[in-house]
Protein backbone atom coordinates (compact mmCIF):
# COMPACT_ATOMS: atom_id res chain seq x y z
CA UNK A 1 109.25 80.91 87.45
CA UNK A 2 109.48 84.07 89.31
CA UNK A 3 113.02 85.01 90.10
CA UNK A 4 112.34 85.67 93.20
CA UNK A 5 112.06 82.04 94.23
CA UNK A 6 115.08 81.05 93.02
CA UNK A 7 116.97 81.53 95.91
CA UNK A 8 115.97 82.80 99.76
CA UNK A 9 118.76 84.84 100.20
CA UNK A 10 117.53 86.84 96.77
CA UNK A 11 113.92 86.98 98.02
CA UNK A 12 114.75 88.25 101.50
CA UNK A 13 116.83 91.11 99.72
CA UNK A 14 113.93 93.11 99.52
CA UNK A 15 113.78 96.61 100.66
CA UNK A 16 111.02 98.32 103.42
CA UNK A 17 110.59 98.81 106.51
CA UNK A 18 109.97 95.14 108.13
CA UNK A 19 113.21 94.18 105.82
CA UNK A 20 115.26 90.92 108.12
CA UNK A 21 111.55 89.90 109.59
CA UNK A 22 110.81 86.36 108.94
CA UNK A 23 106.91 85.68 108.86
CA UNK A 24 105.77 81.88 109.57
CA UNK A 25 102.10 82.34 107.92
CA UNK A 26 99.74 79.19 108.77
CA UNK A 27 96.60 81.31 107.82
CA UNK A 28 94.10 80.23 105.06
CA UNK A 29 91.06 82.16 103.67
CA UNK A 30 91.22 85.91 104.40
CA UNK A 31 91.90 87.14 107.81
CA UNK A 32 95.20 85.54 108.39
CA UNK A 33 96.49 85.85 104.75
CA UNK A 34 95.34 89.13 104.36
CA UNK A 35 97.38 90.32 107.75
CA UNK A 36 100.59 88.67 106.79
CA UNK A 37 99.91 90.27 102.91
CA UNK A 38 100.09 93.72 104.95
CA UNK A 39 103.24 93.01 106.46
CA UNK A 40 105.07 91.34 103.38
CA UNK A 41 103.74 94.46 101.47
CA UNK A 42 106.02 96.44 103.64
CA UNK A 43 109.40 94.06 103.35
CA UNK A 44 108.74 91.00 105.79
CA UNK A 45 109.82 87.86 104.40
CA UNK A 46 106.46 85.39 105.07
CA UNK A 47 107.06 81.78 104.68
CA UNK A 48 103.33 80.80 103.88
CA UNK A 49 103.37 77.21 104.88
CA UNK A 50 100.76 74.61 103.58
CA UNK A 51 99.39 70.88 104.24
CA UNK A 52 100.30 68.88 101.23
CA UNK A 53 97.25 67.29 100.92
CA UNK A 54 95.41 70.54 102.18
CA UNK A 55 96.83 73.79 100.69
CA UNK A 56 95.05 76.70 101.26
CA UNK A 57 91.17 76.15 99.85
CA UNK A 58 91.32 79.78 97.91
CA UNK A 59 93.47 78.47 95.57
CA UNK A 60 90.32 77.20 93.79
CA UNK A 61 88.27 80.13 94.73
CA UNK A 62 87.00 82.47 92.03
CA UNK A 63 87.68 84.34 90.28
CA UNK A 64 89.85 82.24 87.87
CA UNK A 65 92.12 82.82 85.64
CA UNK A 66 90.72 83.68 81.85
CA UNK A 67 94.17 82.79 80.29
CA UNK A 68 95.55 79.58 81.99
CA UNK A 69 94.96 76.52 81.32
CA UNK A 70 95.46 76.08 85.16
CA UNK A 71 92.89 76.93 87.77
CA UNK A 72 94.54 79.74 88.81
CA UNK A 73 92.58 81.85 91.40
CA UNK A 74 92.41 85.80 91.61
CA UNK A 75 91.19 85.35 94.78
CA UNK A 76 93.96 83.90 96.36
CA UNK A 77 96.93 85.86 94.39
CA UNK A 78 95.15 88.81 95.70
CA UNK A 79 95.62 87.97 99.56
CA UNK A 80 98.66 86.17 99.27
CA UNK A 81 101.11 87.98 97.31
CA UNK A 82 104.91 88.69 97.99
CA UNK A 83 105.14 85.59 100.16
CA UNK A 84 107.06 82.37 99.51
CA UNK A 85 105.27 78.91 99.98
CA UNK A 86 106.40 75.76 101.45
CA UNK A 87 104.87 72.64 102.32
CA UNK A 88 104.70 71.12 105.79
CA UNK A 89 102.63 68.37 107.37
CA UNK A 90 102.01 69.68 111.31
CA UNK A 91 100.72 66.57 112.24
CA UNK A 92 103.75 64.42 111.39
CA UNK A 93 106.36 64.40 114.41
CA UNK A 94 108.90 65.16 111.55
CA UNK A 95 106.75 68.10 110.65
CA UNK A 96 106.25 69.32 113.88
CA UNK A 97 109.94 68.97 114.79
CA UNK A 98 111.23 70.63 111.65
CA UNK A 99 108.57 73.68 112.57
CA UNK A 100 110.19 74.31 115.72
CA UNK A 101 113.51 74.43 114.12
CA UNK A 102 111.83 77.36 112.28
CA UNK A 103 110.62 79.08 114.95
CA UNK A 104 113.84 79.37 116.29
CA UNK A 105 115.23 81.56 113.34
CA UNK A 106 111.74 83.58 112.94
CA UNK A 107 110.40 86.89 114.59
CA UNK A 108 106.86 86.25 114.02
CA UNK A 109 103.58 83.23 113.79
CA UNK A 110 100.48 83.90 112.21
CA UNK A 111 97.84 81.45 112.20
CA UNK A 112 94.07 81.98 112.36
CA UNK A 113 92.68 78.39 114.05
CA UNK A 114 90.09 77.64 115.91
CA UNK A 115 91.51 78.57 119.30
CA UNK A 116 92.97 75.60 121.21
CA UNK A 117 94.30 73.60 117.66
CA UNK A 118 98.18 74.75 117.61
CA UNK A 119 98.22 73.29 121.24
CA UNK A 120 96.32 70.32 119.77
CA UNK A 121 99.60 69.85 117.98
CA UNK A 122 101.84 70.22 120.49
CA UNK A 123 102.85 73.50 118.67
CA UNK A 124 101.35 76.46 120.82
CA UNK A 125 102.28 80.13 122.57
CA UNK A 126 103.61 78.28 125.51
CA UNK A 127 105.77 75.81 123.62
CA UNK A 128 107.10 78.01 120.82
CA UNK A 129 108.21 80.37 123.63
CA UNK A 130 110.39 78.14 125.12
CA UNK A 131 111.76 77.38 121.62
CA UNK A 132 112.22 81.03 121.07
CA UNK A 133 111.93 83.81 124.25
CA UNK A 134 111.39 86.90 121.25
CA UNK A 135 109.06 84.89 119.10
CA UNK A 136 105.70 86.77 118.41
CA UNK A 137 102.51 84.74 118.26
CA UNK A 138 99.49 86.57 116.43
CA UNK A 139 96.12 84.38 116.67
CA UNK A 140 93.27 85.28 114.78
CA UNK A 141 90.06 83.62 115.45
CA UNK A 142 85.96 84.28 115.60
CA UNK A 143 85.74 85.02 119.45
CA UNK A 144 89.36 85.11 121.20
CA UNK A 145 91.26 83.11 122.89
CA UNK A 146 89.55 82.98 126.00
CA UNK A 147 85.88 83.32 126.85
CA UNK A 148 82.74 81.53 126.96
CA UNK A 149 82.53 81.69 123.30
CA UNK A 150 86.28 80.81 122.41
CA UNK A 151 85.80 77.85 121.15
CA UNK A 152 83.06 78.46 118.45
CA UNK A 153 83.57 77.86 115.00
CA UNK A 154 82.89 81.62 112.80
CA UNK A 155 82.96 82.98 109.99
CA UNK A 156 82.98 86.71 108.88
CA UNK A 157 78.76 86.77 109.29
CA UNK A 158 79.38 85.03 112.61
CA UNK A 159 81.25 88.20 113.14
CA UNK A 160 78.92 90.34 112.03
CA UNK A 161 75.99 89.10 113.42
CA UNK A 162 77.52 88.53 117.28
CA UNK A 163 79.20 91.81 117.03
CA UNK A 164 75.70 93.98 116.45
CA UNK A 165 77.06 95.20 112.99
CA UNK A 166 74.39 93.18 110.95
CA UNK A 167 71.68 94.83 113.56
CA UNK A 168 72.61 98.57 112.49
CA UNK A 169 72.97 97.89 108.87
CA UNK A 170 70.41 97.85 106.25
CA UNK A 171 66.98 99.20 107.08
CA UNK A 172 64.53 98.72 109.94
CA UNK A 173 62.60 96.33 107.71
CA UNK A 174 65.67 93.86 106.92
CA UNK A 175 68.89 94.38 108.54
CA UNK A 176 71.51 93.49 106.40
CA UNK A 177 75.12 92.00 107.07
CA UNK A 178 77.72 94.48 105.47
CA UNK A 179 78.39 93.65 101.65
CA UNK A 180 81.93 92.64 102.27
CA UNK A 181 83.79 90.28 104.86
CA UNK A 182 84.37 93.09 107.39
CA UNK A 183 84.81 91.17 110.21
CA UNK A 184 88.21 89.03 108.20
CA UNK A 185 89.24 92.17 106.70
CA UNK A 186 89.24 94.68 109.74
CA UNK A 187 90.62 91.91 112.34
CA UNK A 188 93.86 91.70 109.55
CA UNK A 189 93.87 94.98 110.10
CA UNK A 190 94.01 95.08 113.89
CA UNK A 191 96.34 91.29 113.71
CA UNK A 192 98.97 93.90 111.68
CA UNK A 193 98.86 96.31 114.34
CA UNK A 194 99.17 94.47 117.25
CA UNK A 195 102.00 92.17 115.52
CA UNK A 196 103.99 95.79 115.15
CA UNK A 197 103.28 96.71 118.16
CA UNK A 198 104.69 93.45 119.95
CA UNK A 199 107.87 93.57 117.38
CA UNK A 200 108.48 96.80 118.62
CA UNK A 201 108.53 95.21 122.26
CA UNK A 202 110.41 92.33 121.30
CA UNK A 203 112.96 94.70 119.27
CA UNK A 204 113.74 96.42 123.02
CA UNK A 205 113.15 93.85 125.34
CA UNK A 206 113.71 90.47 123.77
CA UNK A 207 110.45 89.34 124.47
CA UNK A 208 107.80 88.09 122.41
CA UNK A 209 104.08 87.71 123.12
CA UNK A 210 100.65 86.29 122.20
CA UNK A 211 98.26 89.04 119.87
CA UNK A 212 95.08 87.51 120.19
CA UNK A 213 92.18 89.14 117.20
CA UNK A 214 89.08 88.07 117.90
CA UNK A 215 86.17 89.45 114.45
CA UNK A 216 84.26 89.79 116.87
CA UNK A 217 85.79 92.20 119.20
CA UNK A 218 86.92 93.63 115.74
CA UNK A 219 83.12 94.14 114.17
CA UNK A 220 82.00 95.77 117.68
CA UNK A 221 84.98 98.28 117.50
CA UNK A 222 83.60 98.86 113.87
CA UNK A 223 79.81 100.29 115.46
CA UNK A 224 81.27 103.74 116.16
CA UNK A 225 79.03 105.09 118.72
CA UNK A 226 76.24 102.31 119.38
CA UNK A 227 78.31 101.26 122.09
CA UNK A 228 78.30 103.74 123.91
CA UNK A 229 74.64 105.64 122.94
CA UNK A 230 72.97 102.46 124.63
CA UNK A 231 75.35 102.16 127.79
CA UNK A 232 74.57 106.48 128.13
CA UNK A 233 71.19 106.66 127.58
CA UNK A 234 69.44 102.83 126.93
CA UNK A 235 68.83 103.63 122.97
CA UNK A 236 69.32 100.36 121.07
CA UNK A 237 70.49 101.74 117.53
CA UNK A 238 68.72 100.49 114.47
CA UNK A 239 69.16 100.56 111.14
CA UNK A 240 69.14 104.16 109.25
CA UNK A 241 69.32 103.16 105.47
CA UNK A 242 71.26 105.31 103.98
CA UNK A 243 70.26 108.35 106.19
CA UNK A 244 72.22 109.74 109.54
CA UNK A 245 71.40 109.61 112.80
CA UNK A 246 71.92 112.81 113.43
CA UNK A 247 73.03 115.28 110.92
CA UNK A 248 70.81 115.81 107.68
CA UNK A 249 70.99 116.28 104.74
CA UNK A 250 73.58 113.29 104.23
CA UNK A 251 73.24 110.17 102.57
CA UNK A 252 72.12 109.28 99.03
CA UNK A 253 70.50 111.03 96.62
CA UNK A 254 69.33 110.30 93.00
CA UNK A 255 70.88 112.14 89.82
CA UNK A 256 70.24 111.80 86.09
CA UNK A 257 72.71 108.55 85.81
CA UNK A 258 72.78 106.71 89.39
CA UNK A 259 73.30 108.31 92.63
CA UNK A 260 75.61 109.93 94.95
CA UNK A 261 76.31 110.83 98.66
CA UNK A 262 75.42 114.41 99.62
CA UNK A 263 77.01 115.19 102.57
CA UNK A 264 76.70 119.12 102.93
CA UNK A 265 75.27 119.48 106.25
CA UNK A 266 77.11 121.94 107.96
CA UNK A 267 76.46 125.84 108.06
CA UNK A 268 79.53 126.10 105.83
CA UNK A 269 78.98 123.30 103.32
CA UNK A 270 75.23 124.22 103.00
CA UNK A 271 75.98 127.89 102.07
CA UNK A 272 78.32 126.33 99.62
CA UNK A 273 75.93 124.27 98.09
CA UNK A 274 73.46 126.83 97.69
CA UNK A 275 75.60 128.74 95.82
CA UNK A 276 76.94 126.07 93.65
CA UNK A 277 73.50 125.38 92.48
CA UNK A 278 72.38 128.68 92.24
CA UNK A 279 69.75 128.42 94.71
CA UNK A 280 70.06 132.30 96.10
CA UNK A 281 66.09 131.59 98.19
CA UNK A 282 67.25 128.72 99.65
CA UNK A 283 71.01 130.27 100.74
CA UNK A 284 68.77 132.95 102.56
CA UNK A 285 65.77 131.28 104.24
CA UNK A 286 66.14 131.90 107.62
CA UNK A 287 63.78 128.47 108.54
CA UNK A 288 67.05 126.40 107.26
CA UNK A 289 70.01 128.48 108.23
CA UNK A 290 71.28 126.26 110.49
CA UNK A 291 72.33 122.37 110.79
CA UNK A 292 70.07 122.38 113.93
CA UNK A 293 66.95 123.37 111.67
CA UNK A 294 68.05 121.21 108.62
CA UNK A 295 68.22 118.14 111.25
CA UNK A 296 64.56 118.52 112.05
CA UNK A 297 62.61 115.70 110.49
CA UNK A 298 59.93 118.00 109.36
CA UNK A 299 61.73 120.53 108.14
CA UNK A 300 64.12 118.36 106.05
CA UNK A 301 61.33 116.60 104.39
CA UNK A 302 59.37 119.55 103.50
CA UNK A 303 61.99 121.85 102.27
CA UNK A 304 65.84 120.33 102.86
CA UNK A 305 65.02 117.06 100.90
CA UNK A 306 63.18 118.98 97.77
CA UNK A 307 65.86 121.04 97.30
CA UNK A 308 68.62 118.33 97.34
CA UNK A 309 67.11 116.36 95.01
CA UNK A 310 65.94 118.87 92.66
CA UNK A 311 69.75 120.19 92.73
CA UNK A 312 70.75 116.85 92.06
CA UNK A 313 68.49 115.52 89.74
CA UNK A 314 69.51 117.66 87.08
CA UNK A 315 72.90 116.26 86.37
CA UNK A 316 74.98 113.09 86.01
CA UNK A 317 77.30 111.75 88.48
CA UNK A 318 80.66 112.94 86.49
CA UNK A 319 79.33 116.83 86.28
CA UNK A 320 78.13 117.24 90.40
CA UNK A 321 82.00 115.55 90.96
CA UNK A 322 83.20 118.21 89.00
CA UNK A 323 81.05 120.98 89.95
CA UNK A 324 81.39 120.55 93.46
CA UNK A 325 85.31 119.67 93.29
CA UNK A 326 86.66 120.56 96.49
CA UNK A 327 83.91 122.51 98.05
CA UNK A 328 81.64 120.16 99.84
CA UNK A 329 81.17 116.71 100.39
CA UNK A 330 79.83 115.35 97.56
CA UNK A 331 80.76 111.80 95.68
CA UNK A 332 79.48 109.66 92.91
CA UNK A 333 78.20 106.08 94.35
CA UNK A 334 80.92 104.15 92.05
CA UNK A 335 80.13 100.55 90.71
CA UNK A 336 83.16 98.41 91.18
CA UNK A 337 84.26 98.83 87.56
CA UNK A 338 83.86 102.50 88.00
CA UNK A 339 86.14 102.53 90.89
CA UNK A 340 88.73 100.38 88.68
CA UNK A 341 88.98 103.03 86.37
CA UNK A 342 89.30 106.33 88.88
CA UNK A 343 92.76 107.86 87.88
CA UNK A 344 92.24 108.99 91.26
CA UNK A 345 93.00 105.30 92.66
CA UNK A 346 95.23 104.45 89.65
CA UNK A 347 97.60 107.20 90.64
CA UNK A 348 97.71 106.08 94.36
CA UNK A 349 98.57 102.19 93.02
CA UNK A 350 95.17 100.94 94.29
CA UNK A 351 94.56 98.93 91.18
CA UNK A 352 98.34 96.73 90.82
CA UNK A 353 98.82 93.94 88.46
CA UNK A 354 100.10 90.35 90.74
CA UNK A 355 101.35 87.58 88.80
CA UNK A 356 100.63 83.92 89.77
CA UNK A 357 102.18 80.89 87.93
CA UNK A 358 101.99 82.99 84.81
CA UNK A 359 98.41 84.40 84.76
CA UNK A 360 98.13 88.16 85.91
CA UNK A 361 95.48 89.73 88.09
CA UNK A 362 94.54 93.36 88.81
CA UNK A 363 93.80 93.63 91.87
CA UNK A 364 93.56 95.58 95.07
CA UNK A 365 96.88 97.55 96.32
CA UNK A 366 98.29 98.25 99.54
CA UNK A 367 96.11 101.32 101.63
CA UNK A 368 99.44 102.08 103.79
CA UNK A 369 101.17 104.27 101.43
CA UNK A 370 104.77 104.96 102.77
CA UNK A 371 106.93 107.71 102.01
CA UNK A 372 109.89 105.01 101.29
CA UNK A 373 107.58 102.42 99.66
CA UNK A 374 105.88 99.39 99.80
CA UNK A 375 106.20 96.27 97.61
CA UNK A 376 102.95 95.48 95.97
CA UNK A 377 103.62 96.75 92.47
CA UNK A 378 104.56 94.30 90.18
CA UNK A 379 103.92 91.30 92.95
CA UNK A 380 104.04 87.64 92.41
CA UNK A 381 102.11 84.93 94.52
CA UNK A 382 103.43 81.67 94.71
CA UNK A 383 102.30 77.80 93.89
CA UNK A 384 101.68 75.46 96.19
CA UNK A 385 105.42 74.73 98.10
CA UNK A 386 107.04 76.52 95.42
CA UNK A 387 109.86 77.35 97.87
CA UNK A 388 110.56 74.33 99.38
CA UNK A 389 114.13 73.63 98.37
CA UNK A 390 115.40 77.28 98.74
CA UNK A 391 113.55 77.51 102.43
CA UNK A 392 114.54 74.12 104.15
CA UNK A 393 117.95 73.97 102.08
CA UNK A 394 119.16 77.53 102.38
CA UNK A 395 117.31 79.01 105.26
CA UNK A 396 116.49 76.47 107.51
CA UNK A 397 120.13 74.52 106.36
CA UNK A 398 118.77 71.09 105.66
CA UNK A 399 121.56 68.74 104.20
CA UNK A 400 120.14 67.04 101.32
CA UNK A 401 119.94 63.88 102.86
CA UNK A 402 117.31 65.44 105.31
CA UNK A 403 115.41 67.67 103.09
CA UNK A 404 114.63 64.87 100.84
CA UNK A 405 113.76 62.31 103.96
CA UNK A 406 111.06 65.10 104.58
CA UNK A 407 109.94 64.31 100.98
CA UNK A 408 109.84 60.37 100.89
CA UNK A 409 107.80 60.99 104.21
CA UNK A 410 104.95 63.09 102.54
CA UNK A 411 105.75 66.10 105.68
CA UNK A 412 106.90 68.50 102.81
C-alpha cells in the first residue's frame, strides 16, 4: 500500500505550486487523464473518480506488467500517476448527490465526454455553478462544445484527420496520420493551460468558468503555417516527407548506422558544416553561398544533396552528434530505446520509475521542469477506488453510517 493513501490529509501535504487545489478527474483514456497528470505533477490533489462496474478501460491496456501476477497496465500508471482514486456511480441519485457535495469543497472538474453527457446527468457547467460560484469546469471533447459537429463521437485520428494534420503528413503518395495520439496529447496540453488560466481568474475574482478543448481545434493549431499560406495566397499544403517547404538542406539524411536530421541551412550553419567536414570547395563555391541558392531545387539536388550525404555517410550516428556538438543543427533519429537511454533525458528526469499496486514502470516524466519542483519522481498510481474511505470519510466527512450506505448501494 502506498503511504500516501493512507490518509487524505497526508496525501494533500504535498508540496508545488497548485498545493490546496482539489482536482475532481472524470477523464478516461488519454486526453483527460493526461491533463489532470500535468496538474497533479505540479501539487494538485486529483480525486480520479471511477464507475464501479466501469473503471477506466486503460487499466487493461498494454503494456502489462512483467512481474505481477495482476494485470497491471503501464499504460495507465503512466497517465494517471500522483492521483488518488475513488469510486462513484453518477447515475445513481445517491451518486449524483454525494458529487455535488464534492464540488462544493473543489476548485476544479475535468471530464472529457461526449459534449452534452454531464448535463445528461443532471451534473453540468450550469448546475455545478450554482453548487459552487468559483468552481472551474474543463471539458475536453473531439469538436467543442458547440458547433455543428459537437456532438460527434472522436477519437485522436478523428482529430487528426478533421483538423488537416493527417493531409500534411507523410508523403504526397500516402498521407499519413502522425505516429502518436497528437490530437489527446496536445488538447491535455491546452485543457492544463486554460484550467490555470481560469484558476488564476477564480483566485481574484471568485469566479469560475467553463474551458472547453476541442482535438480538433487543438490538431489545426498544431499545422503551423498551412493556415494561413492557403487563406494568403490559395496554396493547399501537401505532404513534404521528410523535406522543408522552404529552407534546404533540412530533413533526413542516411549515415553508416541509421539516419539523422541535418538541419544546417543557414549562411552561418552551412559555413560551419563545411568546415566540420573538411569540405574547403564546397565552403567557397560561390553557386551555394547562400540559403537562397541552397533552396533552389536544382541546385540542391545537383550539388547541396551530394555533399550532405557524402559528409554524412561516412560516419555513425554517435560520432556526427559528437562532431557537430554545439555547432549546427544536427541529431541522431533515436529509436525509442535509444531515447530511453540518452543521459541527456535521464538527467532532466524524462525517464521516472511510477509504482502501481506493486509493479514499477519507467516511464515518461513531466516536460514542465520547475525551478521549485514537480512531483513525478518516485510516483505511485492508484487501484481502482483505492481511496475511498480516506476521501468520503476524511475529506468529504461522511459518518460511517453514510459512507457505508454508499457501499450496500453499489454508488461507491
Amino acid at each position: 500500500m502506498n503511504p500516501l493513501s493512507e490518509t487524505f490529509a497526508t496525501f494533500a501535504k504535498a508540496a508545488g505550486p497548485l498545493k490546496g487545489v482539489t482536482i475532481l478527474d472524470l477523464t478516461r483514456v488519454v486526453a483527460g487523464p493526461y491533463c489532470a497528470m500535468l496538474l497533479a505533477d505540479m501539487g494538485a490533489t486529483v480525486i480520479k473518480i471511477e464507475n464501479p462496474s466501469d473503471p477506466d478501460l486503460t487499466r487493461e491496456f498494454p503494456p502489462l506488467s512483467r512481474t505481477s501476477a495482476e494485470p497491471l497496465s503501464g499504460f495507465f500508471a503512466q497517465f494517471n500517476r500522483n492521483k488518488m482514486a475513488i469510486c462513484l456511480d453518477l447515475k445513481k441519485p445517491e451518486g449524483k448527490a454525494t458529487f455535488l457535495e464534492m464540488v462544493r469543497k473543489a476548485d476544479i472538474v475535468i471530464e472529457n465526454f461526449r459534449p452534452g453527457t454531464m448535463d445528461k446527468l443532471g451534473l453540468g457547467y450550469s448546475v455545478l455553478r450554482e453548487v459552487n460560484p468559483a468552481i472551474i469546469f474543463t471539458a475536453i471533447s473531439g469538436f467543442g462544445q458547440h458547433g455543428p459537429n459537437s456532438s460527434r463521437p472522436a477519437f485522436d485520428s478523428s482529430a487528426q484527420a478533421s483538423g488537416g494534420l493527417w493531409s500534411m503528413n507523410g508523403t504526397v503518395e500516402e498521407p499519413m496520420r502522425v505516429g502518436t495520439v497528437l490530437g489527446d496529447l496536445s488538447a491535455a496540453l491546452y485543457a492544463a493551460i486554460g484550467t490555470l488560466g481560469a484558476l488564476r481568474e477564480a483566485e481574484r475574482s471568485g469566479q469560475g468558468q467553463m474551458v472547453d478543448v476541442s482535438q480538433q481545434d487543438a490538431i489545426v493549431s498544431l499545422t503551423e503555417n498551412a493556415l494561413v499560406t492557403y487563406t494568403e495566397t490559395g496554396k493547399v499544403t501537401v505532404p513534404e516527407g521528410n523535406g522543408h517547404p522552404f529552407v534546404r538542406p533540412y530533413g533526413r539524411y542516411a549515415c553508416k548506422d541509421g539516419f539523422v536530421f541535418f538541419g544546417a541551412y543557414t549562411d552561418k550553419f552551412w559555413r560551419e558544416a563545411c568546415r566540420v567536414f573538411g569540405d574547403d570547395a564546397m565552403a567557397s563555391d560561390p553557386e551555394v553561398s547562400t540559403m537562397a541558392q541552397r533552396f533552389d531545387a536544382e541546385v540542391y539536388q545537383r550539388k547541396v544533396k551530394p555533399a550532405v550525404e557524402r559528409w554524412l555517410s561516412a560516419y555513425t550516428k554517435a560520432e556526427l552528434e559528437a562532431m557537430t556538438g554545439d555547432r549546427f543543427p544536427l541529431s541522431p533519429i533515436k529509436s525509442i530505446d535509444e531515447v530511453v537511454a540518452d543521459p541527456h533525458l535521464r538527467e532532466r528526469d524524462m525517464v521516472i520509475p511510477v509504482d502501481y499496486q506493486g509493479a514499477r514502470f519507467d516511464v515518461f516524466g513531466n516536460p514542465v521542469k520547475l525551478s521549485g519542483g514537480t512531483l513525478e519522481r518516485d510516483a505511485y498510481a492508484p487501484g481502482v477506488g483505492e481511496h475511498n474511505a480516506s476521501v468520503y470519510r476524511e475529506w468529504l466527512g461522511l459518518s460511517a453510517a453514510q459512507y457505508d450506505e454508499l457501499v450496500r448501494l453499489g454508488v461507491v
